[in-house]
Protein backbone atom coordinates (compact mmCIF):
# COMPACT_ATOMS: atom_id res chain seq x y z
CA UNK A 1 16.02 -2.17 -7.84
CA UNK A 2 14.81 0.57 -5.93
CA UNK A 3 10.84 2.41 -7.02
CA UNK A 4 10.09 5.23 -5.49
CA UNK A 5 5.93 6.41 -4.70
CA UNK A 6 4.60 9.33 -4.26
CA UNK A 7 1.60 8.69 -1.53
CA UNK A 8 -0.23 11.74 -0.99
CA UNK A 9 -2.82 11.85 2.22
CA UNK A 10 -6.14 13.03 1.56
CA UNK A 11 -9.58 12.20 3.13
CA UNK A 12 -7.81 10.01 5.33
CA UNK A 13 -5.73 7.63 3.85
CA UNK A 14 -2.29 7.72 1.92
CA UNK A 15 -2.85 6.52 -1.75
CA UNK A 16 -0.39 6.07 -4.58
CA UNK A 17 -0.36 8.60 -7.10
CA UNK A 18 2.89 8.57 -8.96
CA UNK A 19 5.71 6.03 -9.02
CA UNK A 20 9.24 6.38 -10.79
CA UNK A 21 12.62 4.48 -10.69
CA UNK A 22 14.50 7.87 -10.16
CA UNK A 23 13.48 9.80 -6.63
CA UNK A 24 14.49 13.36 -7.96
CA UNK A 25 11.81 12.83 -10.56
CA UNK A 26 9.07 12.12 -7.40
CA UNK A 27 10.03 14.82 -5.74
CA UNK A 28 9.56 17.21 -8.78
CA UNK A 29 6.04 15.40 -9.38
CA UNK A 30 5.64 16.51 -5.44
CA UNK A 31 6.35 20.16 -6.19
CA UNK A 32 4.41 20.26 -9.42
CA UNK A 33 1.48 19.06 -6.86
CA UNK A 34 2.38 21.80 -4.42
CA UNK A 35 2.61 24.56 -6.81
CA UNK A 36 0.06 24.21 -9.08
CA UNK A 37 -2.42 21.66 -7.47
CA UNK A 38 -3.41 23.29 -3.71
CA UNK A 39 -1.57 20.83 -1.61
CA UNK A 40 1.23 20.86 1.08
CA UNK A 41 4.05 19.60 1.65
CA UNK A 42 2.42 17.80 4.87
CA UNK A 43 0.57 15.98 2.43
CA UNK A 44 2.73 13.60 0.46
CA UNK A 45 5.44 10.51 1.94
CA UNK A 46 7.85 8.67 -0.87
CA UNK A 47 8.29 4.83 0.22
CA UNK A 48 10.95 2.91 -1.14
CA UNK A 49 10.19 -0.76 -2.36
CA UNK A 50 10.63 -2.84 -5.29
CA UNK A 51 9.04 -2.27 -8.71
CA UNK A 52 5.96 -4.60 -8.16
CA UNK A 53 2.45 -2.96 -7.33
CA UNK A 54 1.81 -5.74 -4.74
CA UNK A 55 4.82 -4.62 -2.63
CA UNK A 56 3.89 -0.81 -3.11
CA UNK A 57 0.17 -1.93 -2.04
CA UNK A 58 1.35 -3.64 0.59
CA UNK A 59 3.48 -0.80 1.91
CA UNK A 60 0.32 1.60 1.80
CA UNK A 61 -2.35 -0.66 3.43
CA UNK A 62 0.36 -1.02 6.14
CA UNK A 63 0.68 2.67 6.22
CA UNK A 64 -3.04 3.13 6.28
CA UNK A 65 -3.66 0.56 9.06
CA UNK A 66 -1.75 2.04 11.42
CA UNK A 67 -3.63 5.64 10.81
């Protein structure tokens, strides 16, 4: 099954801040973050992988490596 993550790049590196089984719920957890926290838009990426935190960890190191 599909998880969706919220990564949102700040001092450098993309971390995982919110995760959810339903994308239309990460994307309004993006816009609550744009509205009402100071960010941009610029500043988040969803990945798609399954439900585990090791394959959403190893999605982001991979992402950050490559920075």
């Amino acid at each position: 099954m599909d998880y969706y993550t919220m990564l949102v790049y700040t001092y450098g590196v993309w971390t995982p801040e919110f995760g959810s089984f339903d994308k239309e719920e990460v994307k309004e957890e993006i816009q609550s973050w744009i509205d009402y926290e100071d960010y941009k838009s610029h500043q988040f990426l969803i990945i798609c992988t399954g439900e585990s935190q090791d394959e959403v960890q190893l999605q982001v190191d991979e992402l950050n490596h490559n920075i």
